[in-house]
C-alpha atoms as a PDB file:
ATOM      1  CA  UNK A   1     -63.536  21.016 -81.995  1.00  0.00           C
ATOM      2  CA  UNK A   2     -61.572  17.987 -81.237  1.00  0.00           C
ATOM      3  CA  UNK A   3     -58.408  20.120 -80.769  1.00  0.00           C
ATOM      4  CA  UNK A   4     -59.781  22.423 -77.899  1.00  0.00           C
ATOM      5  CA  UNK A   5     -61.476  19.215 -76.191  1.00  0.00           C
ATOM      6  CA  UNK A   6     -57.994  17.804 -75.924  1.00  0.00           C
ATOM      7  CA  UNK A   7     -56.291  20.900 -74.498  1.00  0.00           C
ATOM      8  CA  UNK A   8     -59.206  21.022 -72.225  1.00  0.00           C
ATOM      9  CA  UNK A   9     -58.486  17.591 -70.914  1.00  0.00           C
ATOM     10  CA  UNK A  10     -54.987  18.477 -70.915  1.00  0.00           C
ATOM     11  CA  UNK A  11     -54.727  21.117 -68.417  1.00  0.00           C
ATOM     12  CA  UNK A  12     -57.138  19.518 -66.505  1.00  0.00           C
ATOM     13  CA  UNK A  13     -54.906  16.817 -65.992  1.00  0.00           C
ATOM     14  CA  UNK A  14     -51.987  18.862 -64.768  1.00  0.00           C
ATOM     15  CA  UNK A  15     -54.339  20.581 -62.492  1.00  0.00           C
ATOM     16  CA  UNK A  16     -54.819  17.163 -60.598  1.00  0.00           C
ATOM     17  CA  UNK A  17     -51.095  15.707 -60.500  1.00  0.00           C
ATOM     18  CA  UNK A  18     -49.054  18.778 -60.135  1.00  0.00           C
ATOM     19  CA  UNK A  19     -48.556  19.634 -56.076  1.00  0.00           C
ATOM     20  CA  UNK A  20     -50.277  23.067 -54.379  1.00  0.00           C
ATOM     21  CA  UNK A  21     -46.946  24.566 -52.851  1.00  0.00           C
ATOM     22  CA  UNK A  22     -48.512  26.002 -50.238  1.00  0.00           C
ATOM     23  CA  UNK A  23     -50.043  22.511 -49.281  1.00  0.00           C
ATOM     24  CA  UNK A  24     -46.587  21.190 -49.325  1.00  0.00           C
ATOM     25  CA  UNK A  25     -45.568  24.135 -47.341  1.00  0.00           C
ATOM     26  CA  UNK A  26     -48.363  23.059 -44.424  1.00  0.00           C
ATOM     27  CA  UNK A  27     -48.026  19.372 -44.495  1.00  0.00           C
ATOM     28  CA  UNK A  28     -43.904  20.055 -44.120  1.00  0.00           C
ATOM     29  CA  UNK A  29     -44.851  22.416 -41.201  1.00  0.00           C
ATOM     30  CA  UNK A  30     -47.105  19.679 -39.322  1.00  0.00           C
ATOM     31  CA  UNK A  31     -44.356  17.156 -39.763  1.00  0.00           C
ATOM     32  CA  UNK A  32     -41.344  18.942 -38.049  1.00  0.00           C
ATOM     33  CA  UNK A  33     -43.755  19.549 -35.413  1.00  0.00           C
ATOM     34  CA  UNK A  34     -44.842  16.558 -34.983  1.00  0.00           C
ATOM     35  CA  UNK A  35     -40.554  15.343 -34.850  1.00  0.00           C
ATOM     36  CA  UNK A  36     -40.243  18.254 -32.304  1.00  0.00           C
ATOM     37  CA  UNK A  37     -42.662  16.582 -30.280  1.00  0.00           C
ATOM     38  CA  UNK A  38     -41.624  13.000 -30.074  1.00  0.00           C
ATOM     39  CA  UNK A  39     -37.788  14.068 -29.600  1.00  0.00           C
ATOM     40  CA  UNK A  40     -39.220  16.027 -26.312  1.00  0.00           C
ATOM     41  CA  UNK A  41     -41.108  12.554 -25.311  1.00  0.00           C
ATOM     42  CA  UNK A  42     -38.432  10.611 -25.928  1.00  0.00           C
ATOM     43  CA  UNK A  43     -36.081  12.602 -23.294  1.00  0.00           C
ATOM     44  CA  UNK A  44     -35.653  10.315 -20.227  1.00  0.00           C
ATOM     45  CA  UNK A  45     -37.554  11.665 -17.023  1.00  0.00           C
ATOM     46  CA  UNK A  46     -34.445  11.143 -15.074  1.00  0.00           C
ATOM     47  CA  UNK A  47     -32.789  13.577 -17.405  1.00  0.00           C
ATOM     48  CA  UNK A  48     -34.926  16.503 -17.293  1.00  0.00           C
ATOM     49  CA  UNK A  49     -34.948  16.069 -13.636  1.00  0.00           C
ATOM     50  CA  UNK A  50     -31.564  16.499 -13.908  1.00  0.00           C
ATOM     51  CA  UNK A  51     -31.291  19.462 -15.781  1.00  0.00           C
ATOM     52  CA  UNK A  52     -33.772  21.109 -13.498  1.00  0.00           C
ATOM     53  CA  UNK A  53     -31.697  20.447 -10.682  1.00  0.00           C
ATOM     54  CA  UNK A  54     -28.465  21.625 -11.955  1.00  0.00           C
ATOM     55  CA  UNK A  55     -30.448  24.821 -13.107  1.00  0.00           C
ATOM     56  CA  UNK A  56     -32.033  25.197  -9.664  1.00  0.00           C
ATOM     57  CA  UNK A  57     -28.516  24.566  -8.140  1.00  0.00           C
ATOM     58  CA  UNK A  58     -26.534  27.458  -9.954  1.00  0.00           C
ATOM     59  CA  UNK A  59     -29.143  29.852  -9.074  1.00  0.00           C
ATOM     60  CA  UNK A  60     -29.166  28.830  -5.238  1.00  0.00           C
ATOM     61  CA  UNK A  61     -25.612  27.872  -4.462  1.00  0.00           C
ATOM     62  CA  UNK A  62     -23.217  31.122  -3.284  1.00  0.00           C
ATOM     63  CA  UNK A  63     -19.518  31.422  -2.589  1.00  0.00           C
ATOM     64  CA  UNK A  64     -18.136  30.357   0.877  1.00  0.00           C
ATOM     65  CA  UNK A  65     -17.305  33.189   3.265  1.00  0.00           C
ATOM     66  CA  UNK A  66     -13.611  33.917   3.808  1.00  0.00           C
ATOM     67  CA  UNK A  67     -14.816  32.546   7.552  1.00  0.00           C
ATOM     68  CA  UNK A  68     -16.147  29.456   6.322  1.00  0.00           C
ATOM     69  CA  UNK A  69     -12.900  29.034   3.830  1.00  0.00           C
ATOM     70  CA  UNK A  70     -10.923  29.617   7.163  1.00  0.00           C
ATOM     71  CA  UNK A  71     -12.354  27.005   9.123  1.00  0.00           C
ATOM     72  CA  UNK A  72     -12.319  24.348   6.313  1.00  0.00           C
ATOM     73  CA  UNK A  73      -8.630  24.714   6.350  1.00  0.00           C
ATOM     74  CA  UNK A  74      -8.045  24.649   9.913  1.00  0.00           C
ATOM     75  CA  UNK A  75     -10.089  21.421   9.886  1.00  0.00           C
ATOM     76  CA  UNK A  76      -7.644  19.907   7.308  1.00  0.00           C
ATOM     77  CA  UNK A  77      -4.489  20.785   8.656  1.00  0.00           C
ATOM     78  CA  UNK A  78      -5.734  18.865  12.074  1.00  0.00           C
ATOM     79  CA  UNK A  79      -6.925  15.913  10.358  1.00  0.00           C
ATOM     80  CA  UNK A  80      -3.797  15.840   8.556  1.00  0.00           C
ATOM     81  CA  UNK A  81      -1.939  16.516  12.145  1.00  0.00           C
ATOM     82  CA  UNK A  82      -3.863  13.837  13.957  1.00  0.00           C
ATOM     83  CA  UNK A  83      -3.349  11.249  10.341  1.00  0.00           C
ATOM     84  CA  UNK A  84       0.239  12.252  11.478  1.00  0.00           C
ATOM     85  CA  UNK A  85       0.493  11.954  14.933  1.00  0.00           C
ATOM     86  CA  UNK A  86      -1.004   8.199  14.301  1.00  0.00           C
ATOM     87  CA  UNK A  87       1.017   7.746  11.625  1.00  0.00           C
ATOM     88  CA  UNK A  88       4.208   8.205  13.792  1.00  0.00           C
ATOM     89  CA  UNK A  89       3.344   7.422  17.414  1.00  0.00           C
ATOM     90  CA  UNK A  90       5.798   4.614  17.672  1.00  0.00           C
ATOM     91  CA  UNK A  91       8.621   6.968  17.526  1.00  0.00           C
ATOM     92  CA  UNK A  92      10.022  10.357  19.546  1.00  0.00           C
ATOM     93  CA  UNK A  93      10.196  12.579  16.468  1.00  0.00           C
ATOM     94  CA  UNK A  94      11.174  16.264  17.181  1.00  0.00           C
ATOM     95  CA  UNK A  95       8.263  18.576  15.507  1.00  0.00           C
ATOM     96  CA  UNK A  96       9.996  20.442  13.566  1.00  0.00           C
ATOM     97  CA  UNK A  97      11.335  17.494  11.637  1.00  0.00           C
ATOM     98  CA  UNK A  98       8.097  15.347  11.624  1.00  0.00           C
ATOM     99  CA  UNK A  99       6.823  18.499   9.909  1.00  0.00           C
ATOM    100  CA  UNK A 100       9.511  18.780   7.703  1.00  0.00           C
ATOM    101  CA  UNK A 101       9.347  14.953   6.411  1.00  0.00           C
ATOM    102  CA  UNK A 102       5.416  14.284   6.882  1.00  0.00           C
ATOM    103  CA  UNK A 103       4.858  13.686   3.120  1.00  0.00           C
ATOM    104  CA  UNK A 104       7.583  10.336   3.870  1.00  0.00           C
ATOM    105  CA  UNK A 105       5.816   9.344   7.008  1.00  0.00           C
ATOM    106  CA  UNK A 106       2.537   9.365   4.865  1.00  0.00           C
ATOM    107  CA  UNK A 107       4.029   6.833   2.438  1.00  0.00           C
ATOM    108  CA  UNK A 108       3.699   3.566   1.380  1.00  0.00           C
ATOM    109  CA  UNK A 109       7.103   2.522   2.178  1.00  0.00           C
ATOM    110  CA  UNK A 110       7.979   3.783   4.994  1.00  0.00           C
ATOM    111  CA  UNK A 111       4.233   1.682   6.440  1.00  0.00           C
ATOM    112  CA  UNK A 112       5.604  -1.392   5.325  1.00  0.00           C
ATOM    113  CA  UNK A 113       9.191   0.001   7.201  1.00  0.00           C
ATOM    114  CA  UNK A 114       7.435   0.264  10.247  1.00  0.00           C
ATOM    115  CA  UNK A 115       6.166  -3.155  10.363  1.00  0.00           C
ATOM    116  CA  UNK A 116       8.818  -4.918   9.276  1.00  0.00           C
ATOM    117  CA  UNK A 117      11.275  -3.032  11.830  1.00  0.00           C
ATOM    118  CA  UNK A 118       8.585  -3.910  15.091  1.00  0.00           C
ATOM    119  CA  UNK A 119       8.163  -7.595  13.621  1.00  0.00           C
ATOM    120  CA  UNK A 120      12.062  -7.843  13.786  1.00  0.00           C
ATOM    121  CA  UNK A 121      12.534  -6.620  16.783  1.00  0.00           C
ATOM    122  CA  UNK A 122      10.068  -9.510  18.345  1.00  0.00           C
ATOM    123  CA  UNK A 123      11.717 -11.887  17.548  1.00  0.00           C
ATOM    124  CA  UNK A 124      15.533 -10.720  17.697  1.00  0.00           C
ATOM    125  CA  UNK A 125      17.445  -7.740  19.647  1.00  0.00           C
ATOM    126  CA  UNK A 126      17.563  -4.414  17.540  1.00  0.00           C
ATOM    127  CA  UNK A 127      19.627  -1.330  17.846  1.00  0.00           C
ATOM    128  CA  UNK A 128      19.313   1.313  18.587  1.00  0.00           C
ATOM    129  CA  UNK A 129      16.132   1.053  21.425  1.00  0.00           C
ATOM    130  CA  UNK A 130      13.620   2.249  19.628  1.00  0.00           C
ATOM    131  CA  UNK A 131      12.919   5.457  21.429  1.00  0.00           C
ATOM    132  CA  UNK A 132      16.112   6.588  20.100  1.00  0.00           C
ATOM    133  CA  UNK A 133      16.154   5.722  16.659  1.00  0.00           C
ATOM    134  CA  UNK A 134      14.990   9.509  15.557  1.00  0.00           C
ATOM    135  CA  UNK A 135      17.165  11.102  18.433  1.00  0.00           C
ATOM    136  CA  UNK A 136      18.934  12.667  15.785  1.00  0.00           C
ATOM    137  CA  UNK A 137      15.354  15.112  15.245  1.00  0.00           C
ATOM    138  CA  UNK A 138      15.507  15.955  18.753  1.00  0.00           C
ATOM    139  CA  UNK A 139      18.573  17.841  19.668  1.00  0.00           C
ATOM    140  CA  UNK A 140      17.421  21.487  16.999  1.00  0.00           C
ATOM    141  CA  UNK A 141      15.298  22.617  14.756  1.00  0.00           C
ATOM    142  CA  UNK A 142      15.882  21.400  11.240  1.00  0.00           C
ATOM    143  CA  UNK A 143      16.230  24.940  10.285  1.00  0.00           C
ATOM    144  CA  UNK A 144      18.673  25.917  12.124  1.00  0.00           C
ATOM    145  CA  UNK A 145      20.947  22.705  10.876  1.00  0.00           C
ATOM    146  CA  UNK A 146      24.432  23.649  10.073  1.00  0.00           C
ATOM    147  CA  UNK A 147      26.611  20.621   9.490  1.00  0.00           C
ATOM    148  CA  UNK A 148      25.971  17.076   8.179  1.00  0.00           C
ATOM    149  CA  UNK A 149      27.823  14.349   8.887  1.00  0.00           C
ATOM    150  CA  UNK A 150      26.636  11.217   6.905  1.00  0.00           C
ATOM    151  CA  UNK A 151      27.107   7.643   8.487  1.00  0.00           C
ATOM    152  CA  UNK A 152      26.355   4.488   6.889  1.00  0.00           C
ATOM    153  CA  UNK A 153      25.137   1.747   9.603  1.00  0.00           C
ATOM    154  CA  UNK A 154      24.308   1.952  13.428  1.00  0.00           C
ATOM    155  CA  UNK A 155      26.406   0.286  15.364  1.00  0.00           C
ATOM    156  CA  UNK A 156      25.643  -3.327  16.175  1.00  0.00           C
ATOM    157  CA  UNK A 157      27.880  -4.507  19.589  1.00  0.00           C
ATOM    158  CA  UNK A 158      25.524  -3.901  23.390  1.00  0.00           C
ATOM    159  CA  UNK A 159      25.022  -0.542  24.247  1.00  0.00           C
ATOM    160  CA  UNK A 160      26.427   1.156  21.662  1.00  0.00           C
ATOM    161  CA  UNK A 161      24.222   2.931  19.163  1.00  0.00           C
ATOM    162  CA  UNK A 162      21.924   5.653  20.296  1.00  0.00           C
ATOM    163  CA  UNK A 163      20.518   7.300  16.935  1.00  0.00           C
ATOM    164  CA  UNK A 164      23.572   9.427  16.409  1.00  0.00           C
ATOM    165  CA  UNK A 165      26.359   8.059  13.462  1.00  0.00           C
ATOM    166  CA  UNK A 166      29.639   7.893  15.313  1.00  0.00           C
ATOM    167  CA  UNK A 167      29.005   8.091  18.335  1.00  0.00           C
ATOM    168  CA  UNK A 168      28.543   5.793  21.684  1.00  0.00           C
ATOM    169  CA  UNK A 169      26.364   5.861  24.889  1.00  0.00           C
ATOM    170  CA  UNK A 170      27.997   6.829  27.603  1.00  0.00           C
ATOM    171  CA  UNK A 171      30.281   3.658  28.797  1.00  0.00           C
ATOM    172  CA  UNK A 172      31.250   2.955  26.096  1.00  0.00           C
ATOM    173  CA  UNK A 173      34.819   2.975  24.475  1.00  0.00           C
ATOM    174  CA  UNK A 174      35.139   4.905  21.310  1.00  0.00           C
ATOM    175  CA  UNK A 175      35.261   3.006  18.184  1.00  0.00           C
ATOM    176  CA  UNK A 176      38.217   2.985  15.972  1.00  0.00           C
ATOM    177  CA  UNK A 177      36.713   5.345  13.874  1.00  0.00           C
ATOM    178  CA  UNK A 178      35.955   8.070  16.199  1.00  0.00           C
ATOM    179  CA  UNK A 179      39.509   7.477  17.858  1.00  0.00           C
ATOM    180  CA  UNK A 180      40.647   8.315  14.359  1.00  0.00           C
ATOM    181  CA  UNK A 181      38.128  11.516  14.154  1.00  0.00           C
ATOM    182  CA  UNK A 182      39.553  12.498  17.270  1.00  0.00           C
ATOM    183  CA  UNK A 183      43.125  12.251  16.226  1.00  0.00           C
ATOM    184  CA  UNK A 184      42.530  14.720  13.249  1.00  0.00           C
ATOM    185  CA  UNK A 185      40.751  16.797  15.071  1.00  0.00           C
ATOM    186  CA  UNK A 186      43.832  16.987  17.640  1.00  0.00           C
ATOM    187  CA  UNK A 187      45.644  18.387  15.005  1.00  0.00           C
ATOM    188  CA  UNK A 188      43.235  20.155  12.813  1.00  0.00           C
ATOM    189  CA  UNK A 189      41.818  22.038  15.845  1.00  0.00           C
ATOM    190  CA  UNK A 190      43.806  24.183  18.261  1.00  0.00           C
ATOM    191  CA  UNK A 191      43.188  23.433  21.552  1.00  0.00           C
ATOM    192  CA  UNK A 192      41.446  20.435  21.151  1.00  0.00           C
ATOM    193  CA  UNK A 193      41.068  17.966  23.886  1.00  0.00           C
ATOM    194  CA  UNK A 194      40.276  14.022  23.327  1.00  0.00           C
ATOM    195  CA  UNK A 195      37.540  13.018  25.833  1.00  0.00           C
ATOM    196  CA  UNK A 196      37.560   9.860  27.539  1.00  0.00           C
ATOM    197  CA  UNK A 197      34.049   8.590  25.916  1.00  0.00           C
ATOM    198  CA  UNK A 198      32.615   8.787  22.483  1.00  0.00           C
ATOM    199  CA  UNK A 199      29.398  10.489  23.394  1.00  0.00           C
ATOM    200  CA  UNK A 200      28.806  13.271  20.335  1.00  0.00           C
ATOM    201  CA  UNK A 201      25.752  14.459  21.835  1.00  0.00           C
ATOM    202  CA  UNK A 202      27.127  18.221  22.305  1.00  0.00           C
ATOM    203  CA  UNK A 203      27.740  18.719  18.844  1.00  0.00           C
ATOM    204  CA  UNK A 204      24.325  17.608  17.759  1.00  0.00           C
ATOM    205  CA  UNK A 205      23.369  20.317  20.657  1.00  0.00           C
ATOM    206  CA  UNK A 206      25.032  23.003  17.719  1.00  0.00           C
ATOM    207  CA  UNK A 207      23.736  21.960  14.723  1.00  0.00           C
ATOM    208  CA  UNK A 208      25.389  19.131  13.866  1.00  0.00           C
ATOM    209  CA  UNK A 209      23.295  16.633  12.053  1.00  0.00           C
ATOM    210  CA  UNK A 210      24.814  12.861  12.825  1.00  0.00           C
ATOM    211  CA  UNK A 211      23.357  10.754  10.258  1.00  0.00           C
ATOM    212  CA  UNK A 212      22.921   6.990   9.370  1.00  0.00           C
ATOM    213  CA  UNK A 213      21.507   6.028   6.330  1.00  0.00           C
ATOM    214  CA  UNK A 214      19.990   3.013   7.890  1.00  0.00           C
ATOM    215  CA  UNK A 215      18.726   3.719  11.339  1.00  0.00           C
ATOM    216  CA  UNK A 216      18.147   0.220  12.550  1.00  0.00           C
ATOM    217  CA  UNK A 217      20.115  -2.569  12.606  1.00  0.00           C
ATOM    218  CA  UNK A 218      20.075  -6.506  14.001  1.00  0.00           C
ATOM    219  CA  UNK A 219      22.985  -6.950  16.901  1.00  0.00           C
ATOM    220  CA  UNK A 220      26.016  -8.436  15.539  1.00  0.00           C
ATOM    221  CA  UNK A 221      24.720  -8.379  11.947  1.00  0.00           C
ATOM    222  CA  UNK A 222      26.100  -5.245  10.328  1.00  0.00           C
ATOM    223  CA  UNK A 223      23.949  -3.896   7.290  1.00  0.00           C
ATOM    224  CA  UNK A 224      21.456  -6.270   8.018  1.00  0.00           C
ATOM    225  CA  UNK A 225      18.310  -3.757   7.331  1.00  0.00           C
ATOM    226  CA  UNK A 226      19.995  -2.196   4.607  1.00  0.00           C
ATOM    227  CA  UNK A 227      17.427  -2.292   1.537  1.00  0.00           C
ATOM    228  CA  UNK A 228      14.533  -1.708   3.523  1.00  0.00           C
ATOM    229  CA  UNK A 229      12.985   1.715   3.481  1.00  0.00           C
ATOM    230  CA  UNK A 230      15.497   3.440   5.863  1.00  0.00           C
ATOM    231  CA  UNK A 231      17.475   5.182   2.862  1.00  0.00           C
ATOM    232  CA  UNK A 232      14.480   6.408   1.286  1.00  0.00           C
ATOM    233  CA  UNK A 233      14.078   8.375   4.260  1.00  0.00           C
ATOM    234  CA  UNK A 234      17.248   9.868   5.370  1.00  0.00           C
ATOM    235  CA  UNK A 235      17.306  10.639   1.323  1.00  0.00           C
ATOM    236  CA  UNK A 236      14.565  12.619   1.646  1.00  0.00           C
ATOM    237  CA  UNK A 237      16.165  14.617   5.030  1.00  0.00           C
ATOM    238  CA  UNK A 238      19.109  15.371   3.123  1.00  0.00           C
ATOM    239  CA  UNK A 239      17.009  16.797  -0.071  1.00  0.00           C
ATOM    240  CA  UNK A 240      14.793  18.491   2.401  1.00  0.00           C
ATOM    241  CA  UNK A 241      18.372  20.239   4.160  1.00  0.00           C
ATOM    242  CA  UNK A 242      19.677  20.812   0.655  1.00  0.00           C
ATOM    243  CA  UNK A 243      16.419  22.386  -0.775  1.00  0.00           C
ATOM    244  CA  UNK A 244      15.622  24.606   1.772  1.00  0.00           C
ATOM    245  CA  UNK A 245      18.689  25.755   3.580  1.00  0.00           C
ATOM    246  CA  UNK A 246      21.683  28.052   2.358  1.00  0.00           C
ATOM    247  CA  UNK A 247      25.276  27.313   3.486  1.00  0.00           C
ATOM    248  CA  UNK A 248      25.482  24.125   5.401  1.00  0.00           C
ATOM    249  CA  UNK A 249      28.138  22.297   5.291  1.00  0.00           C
ATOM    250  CA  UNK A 250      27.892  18.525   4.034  1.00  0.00           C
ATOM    251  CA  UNK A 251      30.708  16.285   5.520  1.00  0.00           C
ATOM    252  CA  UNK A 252      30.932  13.171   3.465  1.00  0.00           C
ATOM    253  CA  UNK A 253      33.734  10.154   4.123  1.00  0.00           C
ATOM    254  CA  UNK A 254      33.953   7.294   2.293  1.00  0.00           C
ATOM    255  CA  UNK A 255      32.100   5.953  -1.052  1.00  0.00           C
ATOM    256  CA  UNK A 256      29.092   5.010   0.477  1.00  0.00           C
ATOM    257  CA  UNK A 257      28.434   8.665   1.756  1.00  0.00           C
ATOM    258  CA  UNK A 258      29.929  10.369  -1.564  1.00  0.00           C
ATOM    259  CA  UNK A 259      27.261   8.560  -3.420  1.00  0.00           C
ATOM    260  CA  UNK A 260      24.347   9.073  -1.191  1.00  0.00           C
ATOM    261  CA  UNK A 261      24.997  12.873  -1.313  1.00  0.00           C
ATOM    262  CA  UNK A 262      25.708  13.014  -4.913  1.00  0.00           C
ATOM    263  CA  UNK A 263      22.863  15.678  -5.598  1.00  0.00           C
ATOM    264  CA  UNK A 264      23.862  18.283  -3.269  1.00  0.00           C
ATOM    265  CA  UNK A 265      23.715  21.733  -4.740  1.00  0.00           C
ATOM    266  CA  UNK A 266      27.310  22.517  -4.644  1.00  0.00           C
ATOM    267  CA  UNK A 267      26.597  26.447  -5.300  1.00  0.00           C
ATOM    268  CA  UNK A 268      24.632  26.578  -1.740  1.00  0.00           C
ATOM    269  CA  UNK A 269      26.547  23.959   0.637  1.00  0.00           C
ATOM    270  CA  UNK A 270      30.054  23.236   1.047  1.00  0.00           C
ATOM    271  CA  UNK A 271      30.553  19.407   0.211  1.00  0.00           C
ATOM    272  CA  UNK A 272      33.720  18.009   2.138  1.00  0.00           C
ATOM    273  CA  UNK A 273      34.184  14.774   0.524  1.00  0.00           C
ATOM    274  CA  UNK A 274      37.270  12.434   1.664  1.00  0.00           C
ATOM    275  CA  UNK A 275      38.603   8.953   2.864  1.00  0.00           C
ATOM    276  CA  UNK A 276      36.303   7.244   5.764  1.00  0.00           C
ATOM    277  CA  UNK A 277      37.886   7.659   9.037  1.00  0.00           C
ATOM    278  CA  UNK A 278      37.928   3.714   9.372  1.00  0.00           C
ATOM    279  CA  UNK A 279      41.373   2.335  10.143  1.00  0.00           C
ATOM    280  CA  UNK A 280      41.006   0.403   6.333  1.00  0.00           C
ATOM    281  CA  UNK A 281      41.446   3.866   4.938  1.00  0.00           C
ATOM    282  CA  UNK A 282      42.088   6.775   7.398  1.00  0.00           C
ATOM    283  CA  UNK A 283      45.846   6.778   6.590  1.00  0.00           C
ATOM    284  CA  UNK A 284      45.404   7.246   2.718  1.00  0.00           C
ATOM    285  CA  UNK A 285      43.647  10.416   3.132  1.00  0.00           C
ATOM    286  CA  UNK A 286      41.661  11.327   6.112  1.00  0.00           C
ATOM    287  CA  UNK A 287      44.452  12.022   8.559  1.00  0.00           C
ATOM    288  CA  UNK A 288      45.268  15.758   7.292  1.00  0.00           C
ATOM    289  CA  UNK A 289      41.693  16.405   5.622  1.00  0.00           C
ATOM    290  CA  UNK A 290      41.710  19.037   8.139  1.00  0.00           C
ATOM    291  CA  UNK A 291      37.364  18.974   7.445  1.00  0.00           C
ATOM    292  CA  UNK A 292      36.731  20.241  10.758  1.00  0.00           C
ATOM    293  CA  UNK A 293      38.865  23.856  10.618  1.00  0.00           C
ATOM    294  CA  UNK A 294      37.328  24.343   7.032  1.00  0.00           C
ATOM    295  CA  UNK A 295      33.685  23.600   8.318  1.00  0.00           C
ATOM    296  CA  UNK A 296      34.078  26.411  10.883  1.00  0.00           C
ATOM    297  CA  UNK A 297      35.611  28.917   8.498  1.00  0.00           C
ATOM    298  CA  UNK A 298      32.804  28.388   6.075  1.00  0.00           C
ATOM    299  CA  UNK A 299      30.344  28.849   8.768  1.00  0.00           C
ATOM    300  CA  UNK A 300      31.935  32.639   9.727  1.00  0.00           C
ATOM    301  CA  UNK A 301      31.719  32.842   6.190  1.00  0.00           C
ATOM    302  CA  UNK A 302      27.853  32.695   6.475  1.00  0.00           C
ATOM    303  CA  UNK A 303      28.182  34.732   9.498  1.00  0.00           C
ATOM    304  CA  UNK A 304      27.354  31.629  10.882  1.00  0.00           C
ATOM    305  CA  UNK A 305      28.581  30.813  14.546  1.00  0.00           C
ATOM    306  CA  UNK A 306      31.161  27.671  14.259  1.00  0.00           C
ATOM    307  CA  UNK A 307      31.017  24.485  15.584  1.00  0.00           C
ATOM    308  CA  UNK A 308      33.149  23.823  19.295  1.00  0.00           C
ATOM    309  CA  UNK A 309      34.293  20.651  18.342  1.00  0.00           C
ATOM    310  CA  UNK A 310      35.383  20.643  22.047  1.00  0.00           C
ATOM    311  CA  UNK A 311      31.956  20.957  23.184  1.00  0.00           C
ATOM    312  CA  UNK A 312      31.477  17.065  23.974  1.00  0.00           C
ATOM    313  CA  UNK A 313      30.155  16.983  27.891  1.00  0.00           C
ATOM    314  CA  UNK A 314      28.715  14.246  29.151  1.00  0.00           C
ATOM    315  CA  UNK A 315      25.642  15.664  29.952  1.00  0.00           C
ATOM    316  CA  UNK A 316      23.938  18.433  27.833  1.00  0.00           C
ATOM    317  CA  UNK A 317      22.707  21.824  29.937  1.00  0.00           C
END
């Protein structure tokens, strides 16, 4: 009798402490729920509003029209024109050039350039006059350049430097240098004829691209601007010329100009490197460089029509 009254008391016991699964099952359910719940509360307002919006937004928003494309990118390349125009006004740029070298223009250096060339020239005389510092843009097209001739420094005496490297206003006598140039070319070219002046404006009327690598200059104070933006800039012509153009014909004297045209692509140009033309050196190797005949018999080469180095009026047509 005693034995079943324990067993009875036994599994009663066990009945009490062990767990209903299916309460467990419920109580888990009610929990998770209740975590689901205050997660969703606890979601910022500001957030949800968000996500609403962004859903609302990629239901509404549709593709722009090729129209409306069209006129967005009209509307940049005048800003970018007008940015430009501003950007430049100072100077007489030709367009095809200022087109050409915008993304310099648009730089920092060639700002602080500007300023610093128009605060020198208030307080001491500058060559060339400013409206002819970019002459050199004004006589082609930069596509249709044909022959580069690569200067170092304007010249500094009165009257003298007019954007182009070599040559002289009108006036003028010819600097030992282009008396020199016009020596070989008495001999290089048949026919040729040494003018009285030194005024190379009617071979930049063919082509011919007269270039300083500094286009300013104080009076009396050679290489005085050198350093300060002006090289970036005629750098970036030159790459432009090189990059874009086939067959042109790259004339460079000296060490100075060797150097500064150094990354010509020899397999698309002709590069016509030699002693300066400067009486210091023109007898050790530019008399008899003959560079002029072998620019024009590249250019037929190109079917390209050649340079009359005669062509030097005083006046262009």
């Amino acid at each position: 009798m005693i034995n079943k009254t324990t067993r009875l008391l036994s599994m009663m016991k066990n009945k009490v402490t062990t767990p209903d699964p299916s309460q467990k099952s419920i109580s888990s359910f009610f929990q998770k729920s209740t975590k689901r719940s205050s997660s969703n509360m606890s979601s910022p307002p500001a957030k949800i509003a968000k996500r609403n919006d962004e859903k609302e937004n990629a239901t509404t928003t549709s593709p722009l029209s090729p129209e409306q494309k069209r006129k967005m990118e009209e509307n940049r390349v005048k800003a970018q024109e007008k940015l430009l125009e501003k950007t430049t006004q100072e100077f007489d740029i030709g367009q095809s050039w200022k087109k050409a070298l915008a993304p310099e223009f648009s730089k920092e250096y060639f700002g602080k350039l500007k300023n610093f060339v128009a605060a020198e020239r208030k307080q001491k005389t500058i060559y060339p006059p400013e409206k002819d510092v970019f002459s050199w843009t004004n006589y082609f097209d930069i596509n249709d350049t044909k022959v580069v001739i690569i200067g170092q420094d304007p010249y500094h005496g009165p009257k003298q430097a007019h954007g182009l490297c070599f040559s002289v206003q009108l006036g003028i006598t010819p600097p030992p240098s282009l008396k020199n140039m016009y020596k070989e070319l008495a001999s290089d070219i048949e026919g040729f004829k040494i003018p009285s002046h030194g005024y190379l404006a009617g071979w930049a009327s063919q082509g011919v691209l007269l270039l300083n690598a500094c286009l300013t200059v104080v009076a009396h104070n050679a290489n005085s601007h050198q350093g300060k933006g002006w090289e970036k800039l005629t750098d970036a012509t030159i790459k432009w010329i090189d990059r874009n153009l086939d067959g042109v014909v790259f004339i460079l004297w000296g060490k100075y100009a060797e150097k500064k045209g150094s990354f010509i692509n020899k397999s698309r140009h002709l590069v016509l490197t030699g002693k300066h033309p400067s009486p210091l050196s023109a007898h050790r190797g530019f008399f008899g460089c003959k560079h002029f005949s072998k620019t024009n018999e590249y250019l037929q080469k190109q079917k390209k029509k050649p340079i009359d180095w005669n062509y030097l009026p005083e006046k262009l047509d």
